[in-house]
Protein backbone atom coordinates (compact mmCIF):
# COMPACT_ATOMS: atom_id res chain seq x y z
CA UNK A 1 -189.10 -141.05 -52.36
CA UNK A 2 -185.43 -141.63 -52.80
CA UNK A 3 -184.82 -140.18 -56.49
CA UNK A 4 -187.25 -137.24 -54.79
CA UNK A 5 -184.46 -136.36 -51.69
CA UNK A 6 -181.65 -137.16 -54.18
CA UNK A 7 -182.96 -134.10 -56.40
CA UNK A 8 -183.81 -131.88 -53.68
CA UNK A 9 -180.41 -132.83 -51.96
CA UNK A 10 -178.38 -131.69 -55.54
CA UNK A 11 -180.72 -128.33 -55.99
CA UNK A 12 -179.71 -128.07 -52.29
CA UNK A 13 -175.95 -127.51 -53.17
CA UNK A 14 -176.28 -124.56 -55.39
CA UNK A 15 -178.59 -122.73 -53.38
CA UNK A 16 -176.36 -123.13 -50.61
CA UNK A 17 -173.30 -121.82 -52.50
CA UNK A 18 -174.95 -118.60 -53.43
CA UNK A 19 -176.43 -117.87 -49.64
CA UNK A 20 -172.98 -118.30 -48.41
CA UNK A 21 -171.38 -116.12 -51.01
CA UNK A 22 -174.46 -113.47 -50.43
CA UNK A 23 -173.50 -113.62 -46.71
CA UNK A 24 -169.84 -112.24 -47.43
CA UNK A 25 -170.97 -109.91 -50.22
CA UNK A 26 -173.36 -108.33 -47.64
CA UNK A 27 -171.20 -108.54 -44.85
CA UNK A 28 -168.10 -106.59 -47.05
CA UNK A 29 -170.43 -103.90 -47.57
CA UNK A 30 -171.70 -103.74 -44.38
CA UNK A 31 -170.73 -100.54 -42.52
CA UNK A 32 -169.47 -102.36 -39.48
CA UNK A 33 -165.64 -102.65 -39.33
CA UNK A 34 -164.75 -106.49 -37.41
CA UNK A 35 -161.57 -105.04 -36.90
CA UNK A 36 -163.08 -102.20 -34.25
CA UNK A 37 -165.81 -104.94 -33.11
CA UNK A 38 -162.86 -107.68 -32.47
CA UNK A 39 -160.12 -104.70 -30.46
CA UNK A 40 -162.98 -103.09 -28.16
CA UNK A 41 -162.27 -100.41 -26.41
CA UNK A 42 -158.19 -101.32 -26.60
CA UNK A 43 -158.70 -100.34 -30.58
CA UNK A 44 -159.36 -97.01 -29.76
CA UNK A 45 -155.45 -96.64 -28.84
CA UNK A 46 -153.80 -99.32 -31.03
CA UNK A 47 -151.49 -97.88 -33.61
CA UNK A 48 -152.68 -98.15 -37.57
CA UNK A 49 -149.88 -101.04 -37.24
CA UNK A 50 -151.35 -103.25 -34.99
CA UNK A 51 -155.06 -102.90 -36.37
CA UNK A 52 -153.40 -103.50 -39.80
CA UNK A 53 -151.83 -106.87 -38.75
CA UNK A 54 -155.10 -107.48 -37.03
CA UNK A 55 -156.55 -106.99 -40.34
CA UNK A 56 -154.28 -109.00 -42.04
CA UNK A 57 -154.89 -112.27 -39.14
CA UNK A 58 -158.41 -112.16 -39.43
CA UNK A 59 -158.61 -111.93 -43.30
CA UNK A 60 -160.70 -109.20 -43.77
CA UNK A 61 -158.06 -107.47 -45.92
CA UNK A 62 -158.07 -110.08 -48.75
CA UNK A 63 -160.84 -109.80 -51.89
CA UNK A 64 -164.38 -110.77 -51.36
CA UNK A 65 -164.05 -113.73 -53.46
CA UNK A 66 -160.70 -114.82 -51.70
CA UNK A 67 -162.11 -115.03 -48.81
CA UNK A 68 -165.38 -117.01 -49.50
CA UNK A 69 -163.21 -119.44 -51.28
CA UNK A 70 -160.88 -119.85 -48.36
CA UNK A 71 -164.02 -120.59 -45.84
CA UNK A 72 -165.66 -122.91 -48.24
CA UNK A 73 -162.81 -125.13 -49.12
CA UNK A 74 -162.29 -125.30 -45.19
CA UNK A 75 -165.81 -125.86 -44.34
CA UNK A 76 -165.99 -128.41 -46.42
CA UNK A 77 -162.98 -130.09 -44.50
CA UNK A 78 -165.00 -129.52 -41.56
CA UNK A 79 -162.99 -126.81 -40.26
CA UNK A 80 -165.53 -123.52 -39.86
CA UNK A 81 -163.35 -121.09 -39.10
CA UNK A 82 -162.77 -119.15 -35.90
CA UNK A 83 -165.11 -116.88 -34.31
CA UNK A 84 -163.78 -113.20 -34.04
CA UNK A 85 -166.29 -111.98 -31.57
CA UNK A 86 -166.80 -115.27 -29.28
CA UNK A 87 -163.39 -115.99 -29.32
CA UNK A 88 -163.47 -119.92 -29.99
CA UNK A 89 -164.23 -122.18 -32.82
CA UNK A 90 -167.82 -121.62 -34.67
CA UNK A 91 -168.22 -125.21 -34.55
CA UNK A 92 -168.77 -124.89 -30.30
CA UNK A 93 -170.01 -121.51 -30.88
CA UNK A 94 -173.17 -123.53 -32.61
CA UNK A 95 -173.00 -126.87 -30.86
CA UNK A 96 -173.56 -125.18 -27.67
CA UNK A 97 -176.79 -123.63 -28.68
CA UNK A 98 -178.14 -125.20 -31.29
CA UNK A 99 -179.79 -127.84 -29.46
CA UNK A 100 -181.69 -125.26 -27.24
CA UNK A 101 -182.54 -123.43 -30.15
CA UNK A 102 -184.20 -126.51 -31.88
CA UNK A 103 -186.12 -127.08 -28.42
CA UNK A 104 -187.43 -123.88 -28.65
CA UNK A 105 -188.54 -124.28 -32.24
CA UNK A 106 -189.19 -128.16 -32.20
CA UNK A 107 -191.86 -127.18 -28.89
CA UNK A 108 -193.38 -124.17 -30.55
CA UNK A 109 -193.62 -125.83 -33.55
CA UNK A 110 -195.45 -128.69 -32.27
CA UNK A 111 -197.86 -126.87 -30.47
CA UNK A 112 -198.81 -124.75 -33.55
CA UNK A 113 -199.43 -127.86 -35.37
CA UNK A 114 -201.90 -129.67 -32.02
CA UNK A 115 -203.77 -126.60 -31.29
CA UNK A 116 -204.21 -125.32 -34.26
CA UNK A 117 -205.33 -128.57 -36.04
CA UNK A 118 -207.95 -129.19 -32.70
CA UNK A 119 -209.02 -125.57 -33.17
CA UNK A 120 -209.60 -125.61 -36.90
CA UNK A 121 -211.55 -128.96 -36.53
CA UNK A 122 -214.10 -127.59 -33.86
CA UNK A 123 -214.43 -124.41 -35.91
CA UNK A 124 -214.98 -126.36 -39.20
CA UNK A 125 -217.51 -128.34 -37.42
CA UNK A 126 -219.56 -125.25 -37.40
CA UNK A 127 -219.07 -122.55 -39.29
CA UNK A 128 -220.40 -119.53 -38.52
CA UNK A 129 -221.09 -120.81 -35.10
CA UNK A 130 -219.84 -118.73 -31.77
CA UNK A 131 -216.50 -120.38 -31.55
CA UNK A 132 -215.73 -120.39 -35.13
CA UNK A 133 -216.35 -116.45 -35.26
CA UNK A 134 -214.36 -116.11 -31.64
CA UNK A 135 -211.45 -118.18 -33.02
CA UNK A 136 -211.28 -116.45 -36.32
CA UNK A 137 -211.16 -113.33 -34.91
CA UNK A 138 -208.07 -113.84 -32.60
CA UNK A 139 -206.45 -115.48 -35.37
CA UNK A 140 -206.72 -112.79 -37.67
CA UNK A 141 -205.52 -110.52 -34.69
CA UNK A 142 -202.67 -112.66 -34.20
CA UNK A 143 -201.23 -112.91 -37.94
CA UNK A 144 -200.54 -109.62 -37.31
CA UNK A 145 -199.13 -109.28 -34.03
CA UNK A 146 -195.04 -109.23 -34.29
CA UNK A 147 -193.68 -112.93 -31.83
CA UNK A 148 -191.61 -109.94 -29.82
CA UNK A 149 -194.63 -107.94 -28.82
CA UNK A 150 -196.38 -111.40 -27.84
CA UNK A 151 -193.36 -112.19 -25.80
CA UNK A 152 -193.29 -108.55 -23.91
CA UNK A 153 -197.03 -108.93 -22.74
CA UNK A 154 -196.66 -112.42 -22.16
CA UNK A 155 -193.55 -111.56 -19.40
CA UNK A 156 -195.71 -108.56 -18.36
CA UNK A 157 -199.05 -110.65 -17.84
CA UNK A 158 -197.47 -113.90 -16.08
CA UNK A 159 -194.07 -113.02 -14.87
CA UNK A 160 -194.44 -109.89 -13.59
CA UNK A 161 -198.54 -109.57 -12.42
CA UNK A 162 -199.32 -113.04 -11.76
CA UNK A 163 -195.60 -114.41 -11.10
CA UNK A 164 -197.00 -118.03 -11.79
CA UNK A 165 -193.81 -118.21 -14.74
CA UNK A 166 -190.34 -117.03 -14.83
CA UNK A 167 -189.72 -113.93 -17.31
CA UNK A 168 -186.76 -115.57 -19.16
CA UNK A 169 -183.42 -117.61 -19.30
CA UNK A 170 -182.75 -121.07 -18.95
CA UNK A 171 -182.80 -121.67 -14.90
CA UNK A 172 -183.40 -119.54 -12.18
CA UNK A 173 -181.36 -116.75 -11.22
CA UNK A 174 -179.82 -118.11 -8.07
CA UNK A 175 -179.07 -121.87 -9.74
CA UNK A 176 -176.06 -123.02 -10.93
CA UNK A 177 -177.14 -126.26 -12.46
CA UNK A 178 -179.53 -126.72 -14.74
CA UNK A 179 -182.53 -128.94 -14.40
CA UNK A 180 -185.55 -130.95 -16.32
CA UNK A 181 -187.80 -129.14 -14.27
CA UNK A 182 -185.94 -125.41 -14.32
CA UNK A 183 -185.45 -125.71 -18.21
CA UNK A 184 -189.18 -127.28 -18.70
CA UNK A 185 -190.62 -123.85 -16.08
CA UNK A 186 -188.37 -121.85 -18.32
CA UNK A 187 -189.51 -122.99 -21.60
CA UNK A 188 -192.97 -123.05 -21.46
CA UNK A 189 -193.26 -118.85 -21.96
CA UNK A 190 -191.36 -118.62 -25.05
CA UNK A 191 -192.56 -121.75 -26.55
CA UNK A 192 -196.12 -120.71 -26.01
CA UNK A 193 -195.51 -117.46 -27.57
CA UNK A 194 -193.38 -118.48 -30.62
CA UNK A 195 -195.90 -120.95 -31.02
CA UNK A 196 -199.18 -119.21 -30.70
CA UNK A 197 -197.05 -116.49 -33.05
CA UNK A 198 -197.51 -119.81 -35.57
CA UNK A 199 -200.82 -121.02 -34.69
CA UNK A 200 -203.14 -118.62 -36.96
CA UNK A 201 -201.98 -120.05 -40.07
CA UNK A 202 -202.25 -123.76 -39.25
CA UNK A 203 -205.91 -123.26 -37.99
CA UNK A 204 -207.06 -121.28 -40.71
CA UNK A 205 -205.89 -123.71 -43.26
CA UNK A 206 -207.45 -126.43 -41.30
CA UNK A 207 -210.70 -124.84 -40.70
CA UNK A 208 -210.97 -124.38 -44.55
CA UNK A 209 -209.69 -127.90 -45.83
CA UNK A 210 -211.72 -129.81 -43.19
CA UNK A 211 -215.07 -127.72 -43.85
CA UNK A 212 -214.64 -127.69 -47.20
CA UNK A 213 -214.14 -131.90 -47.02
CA UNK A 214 -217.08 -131.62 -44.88
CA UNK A 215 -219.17 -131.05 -48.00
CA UNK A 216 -217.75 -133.16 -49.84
CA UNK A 217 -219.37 -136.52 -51.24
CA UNK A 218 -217.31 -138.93 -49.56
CA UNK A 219 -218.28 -137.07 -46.20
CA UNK A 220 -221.74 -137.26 -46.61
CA UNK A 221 -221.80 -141.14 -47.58
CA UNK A 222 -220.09 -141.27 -44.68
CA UNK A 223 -222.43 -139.75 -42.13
CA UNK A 224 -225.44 -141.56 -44.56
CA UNK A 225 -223.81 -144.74 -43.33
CA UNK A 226 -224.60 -143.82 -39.36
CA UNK A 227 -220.81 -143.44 -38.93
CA UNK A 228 -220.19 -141.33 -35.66
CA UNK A 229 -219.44 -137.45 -35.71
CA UNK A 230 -215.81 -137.94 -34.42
CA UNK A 231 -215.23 -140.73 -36.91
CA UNK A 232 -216.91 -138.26 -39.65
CA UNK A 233 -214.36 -135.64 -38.66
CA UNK A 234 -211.38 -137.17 -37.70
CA UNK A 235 -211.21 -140.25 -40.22
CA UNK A 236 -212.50 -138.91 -43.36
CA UNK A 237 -212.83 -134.96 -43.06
CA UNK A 238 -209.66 -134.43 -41.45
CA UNK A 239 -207.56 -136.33 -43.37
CA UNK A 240 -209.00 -135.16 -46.09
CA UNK A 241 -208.81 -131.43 -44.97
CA UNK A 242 -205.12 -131.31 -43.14
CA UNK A 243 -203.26 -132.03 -47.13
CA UNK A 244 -202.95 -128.31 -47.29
CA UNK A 245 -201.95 -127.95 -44.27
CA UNK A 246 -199.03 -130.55 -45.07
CA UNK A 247 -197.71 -127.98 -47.31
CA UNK A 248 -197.54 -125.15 -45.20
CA UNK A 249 -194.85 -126.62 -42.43
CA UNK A 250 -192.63 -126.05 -45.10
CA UNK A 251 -193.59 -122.80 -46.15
CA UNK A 252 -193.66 -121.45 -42.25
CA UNK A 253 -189.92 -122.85 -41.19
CA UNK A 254 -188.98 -119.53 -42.25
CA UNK A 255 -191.17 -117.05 -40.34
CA UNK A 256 -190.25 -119.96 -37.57
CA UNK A 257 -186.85 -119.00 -37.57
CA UNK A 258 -187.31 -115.19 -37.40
CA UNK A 259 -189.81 -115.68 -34.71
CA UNK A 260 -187.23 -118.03 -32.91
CA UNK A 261 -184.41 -115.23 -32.93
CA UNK A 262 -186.80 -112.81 -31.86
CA UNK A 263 -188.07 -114.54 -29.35
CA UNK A 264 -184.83 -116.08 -27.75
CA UNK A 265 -183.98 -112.40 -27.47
CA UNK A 266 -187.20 -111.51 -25.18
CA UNK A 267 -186.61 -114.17 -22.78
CA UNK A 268 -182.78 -114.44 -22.89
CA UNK A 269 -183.16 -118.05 -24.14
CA UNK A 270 -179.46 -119.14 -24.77
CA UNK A 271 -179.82 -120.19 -28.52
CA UNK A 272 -178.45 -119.34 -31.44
CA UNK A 273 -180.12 -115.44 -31.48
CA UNK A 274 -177.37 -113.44 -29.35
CA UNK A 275 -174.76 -115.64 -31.50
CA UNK A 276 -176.70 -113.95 -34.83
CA UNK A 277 -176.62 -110.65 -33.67
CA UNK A 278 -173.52 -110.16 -32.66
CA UNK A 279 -172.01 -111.69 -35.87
CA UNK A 280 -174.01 -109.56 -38.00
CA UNK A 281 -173.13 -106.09 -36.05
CA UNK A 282 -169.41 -107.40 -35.73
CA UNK A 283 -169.09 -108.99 -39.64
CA UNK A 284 -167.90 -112.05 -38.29
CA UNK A 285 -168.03 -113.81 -41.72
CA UNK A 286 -167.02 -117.43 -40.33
CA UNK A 287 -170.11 -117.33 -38.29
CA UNK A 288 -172.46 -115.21 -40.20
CA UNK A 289 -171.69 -118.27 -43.14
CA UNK A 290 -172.13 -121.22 -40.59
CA UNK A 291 -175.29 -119.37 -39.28
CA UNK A 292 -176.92 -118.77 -42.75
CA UNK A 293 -176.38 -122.13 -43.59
CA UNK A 294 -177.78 -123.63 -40.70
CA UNK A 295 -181.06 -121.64 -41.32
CA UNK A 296 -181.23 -122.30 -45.25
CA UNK A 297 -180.53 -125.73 -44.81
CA UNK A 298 -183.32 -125.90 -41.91
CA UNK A 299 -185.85 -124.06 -44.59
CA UNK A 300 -185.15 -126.72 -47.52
CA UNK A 301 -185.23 -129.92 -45.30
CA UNK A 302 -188.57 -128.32 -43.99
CA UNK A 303 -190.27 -128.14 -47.65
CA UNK A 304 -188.99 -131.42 -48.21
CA UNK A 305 -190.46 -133.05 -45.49
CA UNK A 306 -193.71 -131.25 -46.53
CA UNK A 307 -193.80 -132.87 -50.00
CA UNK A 308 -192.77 -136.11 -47.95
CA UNK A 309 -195.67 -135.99 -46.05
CA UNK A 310 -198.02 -134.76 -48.40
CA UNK A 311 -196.97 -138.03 -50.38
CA UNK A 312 -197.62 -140.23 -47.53
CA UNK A 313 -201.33 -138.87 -46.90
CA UNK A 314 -202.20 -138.63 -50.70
CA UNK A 315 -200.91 -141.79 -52.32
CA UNK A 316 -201.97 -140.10 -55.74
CA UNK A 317 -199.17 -137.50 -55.27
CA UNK A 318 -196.47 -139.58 -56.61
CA UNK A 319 -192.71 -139.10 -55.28
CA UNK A 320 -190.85 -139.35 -58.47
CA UNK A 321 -193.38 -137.69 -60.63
């Protein structure tokens, strides 16, 4: 498992290298000036002077190369740069919403995983049967629905005609603190929505490895032996059934992401979405970088905890293998 996380961890560093240099190729050709984004309004009647020393302060005017090199080396001192659009340090430009960001996901992502494993047992159990075809059906429906149209008729169905949830943000409007039970009303909306957004592709895959395990040998001698349904399905067909499922978490932190941007947006949740957009329309290149990184090294540690747990449930799969 070590020598495993060790190789991962080196493959890591290149592949991080070349996203971060991809993010300030991209943002240099980007149409958006950071100089106009950074004056405002005050730009429009700043002499070429002053928006040239502007230039020169925030860097943009040296080469592309020059000034990936220059963020690196001081990223790798710890120092991430300044913000040009939020004014302050990208270090507390992501520590103050990164952890409501992984809420989001961390909650979506679990309830992807619970219902959809529940679901794709029950439909397994009989295929073909009502619920199976019921089940299938919205699932297929909802691969295809984008998170932000989910999110729009979710606010329109229970904020706004039953008013049983709030329609977005982090506490209520007329609260200045912010409380368990205000953030926990608050996140159950998006969470639901980025995570039924996830849901179709965890119960699919379980619904296919569990009946297909269901057939299987093993299964059979198990039910010969007078072993109860729920043992049948739980310790033998599921376990059996939920290794490809194992791999997918990995494969889905992605499309998590995505869906976690678009949904902040929806419900003005205060992660890390208003911080990406507004970096990306304003080429803030200390943040864009910090941001990227965050996210690529959120997709790798996701595939490796994939083959981790794939490893644990199959003890054929060997680690260092």
């Amino acid at each position: 498992m070590a020598r495993m996380a060790g190789r991962r961890a080196l493959f890591a560093v290149p592949v991080l290298l070349t996203v971060t240099f991809a993010v300030f190729a991209v943002a240099a050709a980007s149409p958006f000036d950071p100089v106009k984004a950074y004056t405002g309004a005050a730009g429009l009647t700043a002499s070429q002077e002053n928006l040239d020393q502007i230039r020169a302060n925030l860097g943009v005017d040296e080469p592309l190369v020059t000034r990936w090199w220059n963020w690196l080396t001081a990223a790798l001192r710890g120092d991430l740069g300044v913000s040009s659009v939020m004014r302050q340090p990208v270090a507390d430009v992501v520590a103050e919403r990164i952890g409501w960001s992984v809420l989001l996901a961390a909650t979506a992502f679990a309830v992807a995983i619970l219902a959809g494993t529940a679901l794709g047992v029950l439909a397994a159990r009989r295929r073909g049967g009502y619920l199976d075809r019921c089940v299938s059906s919205l699932a297929y429906t909802l691969e295809a629905a984008p998170a932000f149209w989910l999110g729009l008729l979710a606010i329109w169905f229970f904020a706004l005609e039953l008013g049983v949830l709030p329609a977005g943000g982090l506490t209520d409007t007329a609260s200045d603190t912010v409380t368990f039970g205000q953030v926990a009303a608050h996140l159950v909306l998006p969470a639901a929505v980025l995570g039924v957004s996830q849901l179709p592709w965890f119960f699919l895959y379980v619904r296919q490895g569990v009946g297909d395990a269901l057939d299987e040998d093993p299964v059979r001698g198990a039910r010969a032996r007078g072993l109860g349904e729920g043992t049948v399905l739980v310790g033998h067909a599921l376990r059996s059934g939920m290794l490809p499922m194992l791999t997918l978490i990995g494969s889905r932190v992605p499309e998590l992401i995505t869906g976690a941007l678009l949904v902040e947006t929806v419900f003005s949740w205060p992660g890390i979405a208003a911080a990406t957009v507004q970096a990306a329309t304003s080429v803030d290149f200390p943040l864009l970088a910090a941001l990227t990184v965050l996210a690529t090294a959120a997709v790798l540690l996701g595939n490796l905890l994939s083959d981790l747990l794939y490893g644990l449930a199959d003890p054929r799969v060997g680690f260092d293998g």
